[in-house]
Protein backbone atom coordinates (compact mmCIF):
# COMPACT_ATOMS: atom_id res chain seq x y z
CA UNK A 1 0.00 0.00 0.00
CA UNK A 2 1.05 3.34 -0.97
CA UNK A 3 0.18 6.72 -0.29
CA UNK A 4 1.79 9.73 -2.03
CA UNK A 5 0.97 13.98 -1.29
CA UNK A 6 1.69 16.87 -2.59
CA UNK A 7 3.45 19.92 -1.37
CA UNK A 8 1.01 22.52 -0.23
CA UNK A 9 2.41 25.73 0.55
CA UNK A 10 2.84 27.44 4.30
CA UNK A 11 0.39 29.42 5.75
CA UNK A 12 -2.26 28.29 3.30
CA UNK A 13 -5.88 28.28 4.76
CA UNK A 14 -6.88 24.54 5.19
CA UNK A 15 -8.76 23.72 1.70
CA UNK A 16 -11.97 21.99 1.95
CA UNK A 17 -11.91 18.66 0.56
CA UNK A 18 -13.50 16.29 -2.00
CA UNK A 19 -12.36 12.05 -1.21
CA UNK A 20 -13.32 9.80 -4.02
CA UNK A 21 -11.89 6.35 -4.67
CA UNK A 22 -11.14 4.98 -8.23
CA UNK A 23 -11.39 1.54 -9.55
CA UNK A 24 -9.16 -0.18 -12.89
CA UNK A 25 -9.48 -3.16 -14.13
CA UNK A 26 -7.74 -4.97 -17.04
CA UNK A 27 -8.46 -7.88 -18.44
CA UNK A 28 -5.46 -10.08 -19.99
CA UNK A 29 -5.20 -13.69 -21.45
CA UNK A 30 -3.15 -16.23 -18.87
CA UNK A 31 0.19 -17.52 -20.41
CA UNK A 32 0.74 -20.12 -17.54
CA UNK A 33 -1.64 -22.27 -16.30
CA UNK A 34 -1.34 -24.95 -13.19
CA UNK A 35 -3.23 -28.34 -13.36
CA UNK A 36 -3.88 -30.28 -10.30
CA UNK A 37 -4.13 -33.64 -10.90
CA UNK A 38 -3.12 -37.46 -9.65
CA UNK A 39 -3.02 -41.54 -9.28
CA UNK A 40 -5.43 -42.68 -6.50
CA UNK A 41 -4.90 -46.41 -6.39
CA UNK A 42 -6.71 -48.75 -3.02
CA UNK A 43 -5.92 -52.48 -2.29
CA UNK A 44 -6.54 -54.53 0.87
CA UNK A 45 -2.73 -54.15 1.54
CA UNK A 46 -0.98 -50.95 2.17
CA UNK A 47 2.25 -52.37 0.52
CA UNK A 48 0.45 -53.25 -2.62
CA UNK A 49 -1.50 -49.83 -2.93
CA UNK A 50 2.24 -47.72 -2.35
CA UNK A 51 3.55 -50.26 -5.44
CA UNK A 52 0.47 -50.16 -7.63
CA UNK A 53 0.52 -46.15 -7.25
CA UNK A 54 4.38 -45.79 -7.09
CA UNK A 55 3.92 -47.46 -10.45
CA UNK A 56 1.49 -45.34 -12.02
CA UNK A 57 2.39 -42.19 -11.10
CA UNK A 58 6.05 -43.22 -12.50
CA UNK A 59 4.49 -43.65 -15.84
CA UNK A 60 2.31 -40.56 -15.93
CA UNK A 61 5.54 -38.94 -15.22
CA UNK A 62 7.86 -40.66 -18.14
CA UNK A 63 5.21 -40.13 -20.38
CA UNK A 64 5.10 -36.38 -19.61
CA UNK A 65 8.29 -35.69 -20.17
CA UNK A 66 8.02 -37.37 -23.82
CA UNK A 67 5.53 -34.35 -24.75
CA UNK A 68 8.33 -32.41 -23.39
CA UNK A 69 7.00 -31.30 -19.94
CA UNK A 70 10.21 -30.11 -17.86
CA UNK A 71 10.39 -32.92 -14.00
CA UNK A 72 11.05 -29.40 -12.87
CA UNK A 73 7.42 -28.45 -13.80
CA UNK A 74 5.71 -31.41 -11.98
CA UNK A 75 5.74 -31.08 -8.55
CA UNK A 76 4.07 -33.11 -5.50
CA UNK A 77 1.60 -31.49 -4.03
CA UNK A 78 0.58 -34.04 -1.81
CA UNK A 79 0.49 -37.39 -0.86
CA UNK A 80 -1.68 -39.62 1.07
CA UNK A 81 -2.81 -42.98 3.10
CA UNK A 82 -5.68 -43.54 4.15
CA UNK A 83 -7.18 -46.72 6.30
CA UNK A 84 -10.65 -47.79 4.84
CA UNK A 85 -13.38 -49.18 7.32
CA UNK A 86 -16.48 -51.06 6.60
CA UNK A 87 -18.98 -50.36 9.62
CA UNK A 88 -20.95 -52.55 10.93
CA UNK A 89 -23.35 -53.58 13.69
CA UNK A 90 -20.91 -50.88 15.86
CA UNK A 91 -17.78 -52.55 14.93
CA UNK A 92 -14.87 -51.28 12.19
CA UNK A 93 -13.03 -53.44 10.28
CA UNK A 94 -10.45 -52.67 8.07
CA UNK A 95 -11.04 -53.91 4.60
CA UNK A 96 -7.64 -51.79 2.73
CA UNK A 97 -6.13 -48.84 1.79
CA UNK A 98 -6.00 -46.13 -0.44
CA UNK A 99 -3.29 -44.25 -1.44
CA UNK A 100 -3.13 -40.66 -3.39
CA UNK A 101 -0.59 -38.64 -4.66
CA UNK A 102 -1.15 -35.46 -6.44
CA UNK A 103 0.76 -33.77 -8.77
CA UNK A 104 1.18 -29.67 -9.71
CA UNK A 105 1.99 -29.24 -13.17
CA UNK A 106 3.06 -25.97 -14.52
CA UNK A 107 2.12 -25.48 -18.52
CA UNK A 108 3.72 -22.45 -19.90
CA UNK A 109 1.96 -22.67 -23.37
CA UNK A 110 -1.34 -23.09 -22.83
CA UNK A 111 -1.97 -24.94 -25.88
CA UNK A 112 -0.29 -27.91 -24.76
CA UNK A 113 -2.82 -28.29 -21.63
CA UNK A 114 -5.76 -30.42 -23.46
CA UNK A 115 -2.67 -33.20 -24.48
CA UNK A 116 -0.80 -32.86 -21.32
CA UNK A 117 -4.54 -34.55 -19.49
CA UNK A 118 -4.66 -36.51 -22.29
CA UNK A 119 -1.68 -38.03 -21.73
CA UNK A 120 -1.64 -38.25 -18.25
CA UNK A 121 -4.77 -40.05 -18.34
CA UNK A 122 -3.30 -42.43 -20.37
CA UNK A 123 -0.46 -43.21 -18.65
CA UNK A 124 -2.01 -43.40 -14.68
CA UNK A 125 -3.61 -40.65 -13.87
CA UNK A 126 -7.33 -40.98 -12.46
CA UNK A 127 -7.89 -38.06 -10.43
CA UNK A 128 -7.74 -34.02 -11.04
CA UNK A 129 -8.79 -31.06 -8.40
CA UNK A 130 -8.57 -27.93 -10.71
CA UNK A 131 -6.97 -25.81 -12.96
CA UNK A 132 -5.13 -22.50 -12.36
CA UNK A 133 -5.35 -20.08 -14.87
CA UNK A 134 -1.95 -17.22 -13.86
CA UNK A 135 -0.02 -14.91 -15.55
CA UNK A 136 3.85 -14.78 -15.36
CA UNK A 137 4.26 -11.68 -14.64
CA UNK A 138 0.92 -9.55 -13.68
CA UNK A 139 2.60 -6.00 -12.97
CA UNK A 140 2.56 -4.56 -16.25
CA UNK A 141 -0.57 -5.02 -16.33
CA UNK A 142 -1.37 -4.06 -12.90
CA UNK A 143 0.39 -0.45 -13.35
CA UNK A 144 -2.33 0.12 -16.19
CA UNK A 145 -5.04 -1.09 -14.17
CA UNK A 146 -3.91 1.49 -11.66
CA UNK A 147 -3.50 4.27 -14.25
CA UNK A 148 -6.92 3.60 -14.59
CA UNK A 149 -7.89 3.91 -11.28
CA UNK A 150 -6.19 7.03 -11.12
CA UNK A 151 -8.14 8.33 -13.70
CA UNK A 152 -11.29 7.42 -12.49
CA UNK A 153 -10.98 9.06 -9.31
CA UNK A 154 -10.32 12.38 -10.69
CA UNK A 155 -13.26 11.65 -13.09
CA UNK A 156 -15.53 11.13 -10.37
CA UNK A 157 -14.16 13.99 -8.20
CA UNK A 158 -14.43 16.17 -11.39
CA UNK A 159 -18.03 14.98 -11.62
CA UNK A 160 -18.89 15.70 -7.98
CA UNK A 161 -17.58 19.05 -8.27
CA UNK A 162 -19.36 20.20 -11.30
CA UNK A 163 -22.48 19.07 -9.76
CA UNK A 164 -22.31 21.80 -6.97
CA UNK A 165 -20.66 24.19 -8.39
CA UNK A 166 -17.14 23.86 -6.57
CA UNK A 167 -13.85 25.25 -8.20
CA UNK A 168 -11.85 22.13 -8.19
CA UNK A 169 -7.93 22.11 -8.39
CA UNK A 170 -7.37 19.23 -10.40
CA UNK A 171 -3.74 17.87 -8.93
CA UNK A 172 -4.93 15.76 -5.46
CA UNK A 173 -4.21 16.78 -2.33
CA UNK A 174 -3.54 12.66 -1.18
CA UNK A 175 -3.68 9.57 -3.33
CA UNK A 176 -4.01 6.40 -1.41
CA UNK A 177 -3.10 2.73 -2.97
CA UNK A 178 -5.59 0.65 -1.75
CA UNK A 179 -5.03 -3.18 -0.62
CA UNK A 180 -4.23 -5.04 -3.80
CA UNK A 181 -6.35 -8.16 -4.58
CA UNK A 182 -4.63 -10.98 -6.39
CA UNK A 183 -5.24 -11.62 -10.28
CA UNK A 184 -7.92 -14.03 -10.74
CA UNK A 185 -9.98 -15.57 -13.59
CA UNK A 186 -13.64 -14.81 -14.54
CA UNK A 187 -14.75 -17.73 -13.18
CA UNK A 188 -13.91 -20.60 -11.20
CA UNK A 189 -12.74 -23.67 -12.95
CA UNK A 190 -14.80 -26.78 -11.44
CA UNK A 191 -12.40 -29.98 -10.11
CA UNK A 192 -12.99 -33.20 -12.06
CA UNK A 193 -12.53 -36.90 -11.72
CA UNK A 194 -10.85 -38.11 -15.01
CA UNK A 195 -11.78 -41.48 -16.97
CA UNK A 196 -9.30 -42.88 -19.77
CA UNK A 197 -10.90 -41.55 -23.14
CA UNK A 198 -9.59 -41.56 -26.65
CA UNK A 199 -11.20 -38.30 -27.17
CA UNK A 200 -9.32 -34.78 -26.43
CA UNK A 201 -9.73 -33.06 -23.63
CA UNK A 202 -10.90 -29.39 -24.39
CA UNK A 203 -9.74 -27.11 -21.98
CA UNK A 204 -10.84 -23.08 -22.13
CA UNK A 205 -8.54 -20.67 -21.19
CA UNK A 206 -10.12 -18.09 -18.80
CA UNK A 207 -9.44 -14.66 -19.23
CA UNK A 208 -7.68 -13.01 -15.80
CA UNK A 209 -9.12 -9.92 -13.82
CA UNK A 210 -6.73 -7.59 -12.32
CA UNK A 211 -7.85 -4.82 -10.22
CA UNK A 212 -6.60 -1.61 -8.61
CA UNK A 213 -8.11 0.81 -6.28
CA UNK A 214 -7.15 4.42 -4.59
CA UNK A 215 -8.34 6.79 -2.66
CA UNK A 216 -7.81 10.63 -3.35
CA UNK A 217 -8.50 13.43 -2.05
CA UNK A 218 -9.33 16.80 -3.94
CA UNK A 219 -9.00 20.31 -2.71
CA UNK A 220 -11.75 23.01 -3.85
C-alpha cells in the first residue's frame, strides 16, 4: 500500500476537501496455467496400494516428459494414506487402503494443456482437483489497471464538483493505494474426476481480472 501527497504551501488556509476512490481493471489472457491432478490407487494391503501407485504415477511422469513437460514443472503437491473401514453392527473393520498422490503441473503454453490430461490419463492418472489459470508476470498489467484507477478518481471527483458548483484544483491533495487483490480468472474452474478416453480433452482458457483501487483526495 502506498500513499503519495503533494506539497502545499505554508500558511495556506486549510482547503476543503472532495475524497473519491477509483477503480481499474484490465483484463489479460493467462500464459501459464497450473493443473492439479493425480493416481489414486486402493488395495486390501498398504504395501500393494504404495507399489500399484508408485507405479502409475512413475508412468504418468515418463510419459510427460516425452511431450516435453520439464520434471522441474511437476511437482508433488501431496500425498496420502488412508485406512478404509467397513462399519458394521458398531464394529470397524479394516477392509484396505487407499493411497493418493497429487501432482502440480506448470504449462507455460497453454496450448499444450488439453494433451498434457490426455496423456496423463493415459499413462495413470485418475484423479484431477482444478486448474489455475496465472499470468507470469501480472505488474505490467497491474500499473495500467492502476493508471486507470487514477483516472477514475479524478473523473468522479471532477463529476462531484461540477455538480455543486465547486472550483476544483485538479492535482490531489492525497492519493491512497488501496489493498491489492490478487489476479484471478472470470470464473472458477470446477475440479474433475478423469476417466481414460480416446477423445481430447478441451480445456478453455479463462481470461484473468486484475484490479486496482485508490483513494484521493481533492482540494476546492
Amino acid at each position: 500500500m502506498q500513499e503519495w501527497y503533494m506539497p502545499m504551501q505554508r500558511n495556506q488556509p486549510t482547503a476543503q476537501t472532495i475524497t473519491v476512490t477509483g477503480q481499474g481493471t484490465v483484463t489479460a489472457k493467462p500464459d501459464t496455467v497450473i493443473i492439479t491432478l493425480g493416481v489414486r490407487t486402493e488395495h486390501t494391503n498398504v504395501q500393494e496400494a504404495l507399489a500399484e501407485n508408485a507405479k502409475r504415477a512413475n508412468d504418468m511422469i515418463r510419459a510427460l516428459k516425452t511431450i516435453e513437460v520439464n520434471e522441474e514443472d511437476i511437482d508433488t503437491a501431496s500425498f496420502s494414506i488412508y485406512p478404509k473401514y467397513n462399519y458394521s453392527n458398531g464394529t470397524a473393520t479394516l477392509t484396505g487402503y487407499e493411497v493418493e498422490h497429487i501432482f502440480d503441473i506448470t504449462v507455460k503454453d497453454t496450448k499444450k494443456v488439453g494433451n498434457i490430461y490426455d496423456t496423463a490419463i493415459a499413462s495413470g492418472a485418475n484423479i484431477a482437483r482444478q486448474i489455475q489459470f496465472r499470468l507470469a508476470n501480472e505488474q505490467p498489467y497491474y500499473q495500467q489497471a492502476l493508471m486507470l484507477a487514477v483516472k477514475n478518481a479524478k473523473e468522479k471527483a471532477i463529476t462531484i464538483a461540477r455538480t455543486l458548483g465547486l472550483p476544483m484544483h485538479d492535482m490531489p491533495l492525497q492519493i491512497k493505494e488501496e489493498s491489492v487483490a490478487p489476479p484471478f480468472p472470470r470464473a472458477p474452474y470446477s475440479a474433475t474426476t478423469l476417466a481414460e478416453s480416446s477423445t481430447a480433452t478441451p480445456i478453455q482458457t479463462q481470461d484473468i481480472i486484475i484490479k486496482a483501487t485508490v483513494q484521493a483526495v481533492f482540494s476546492y
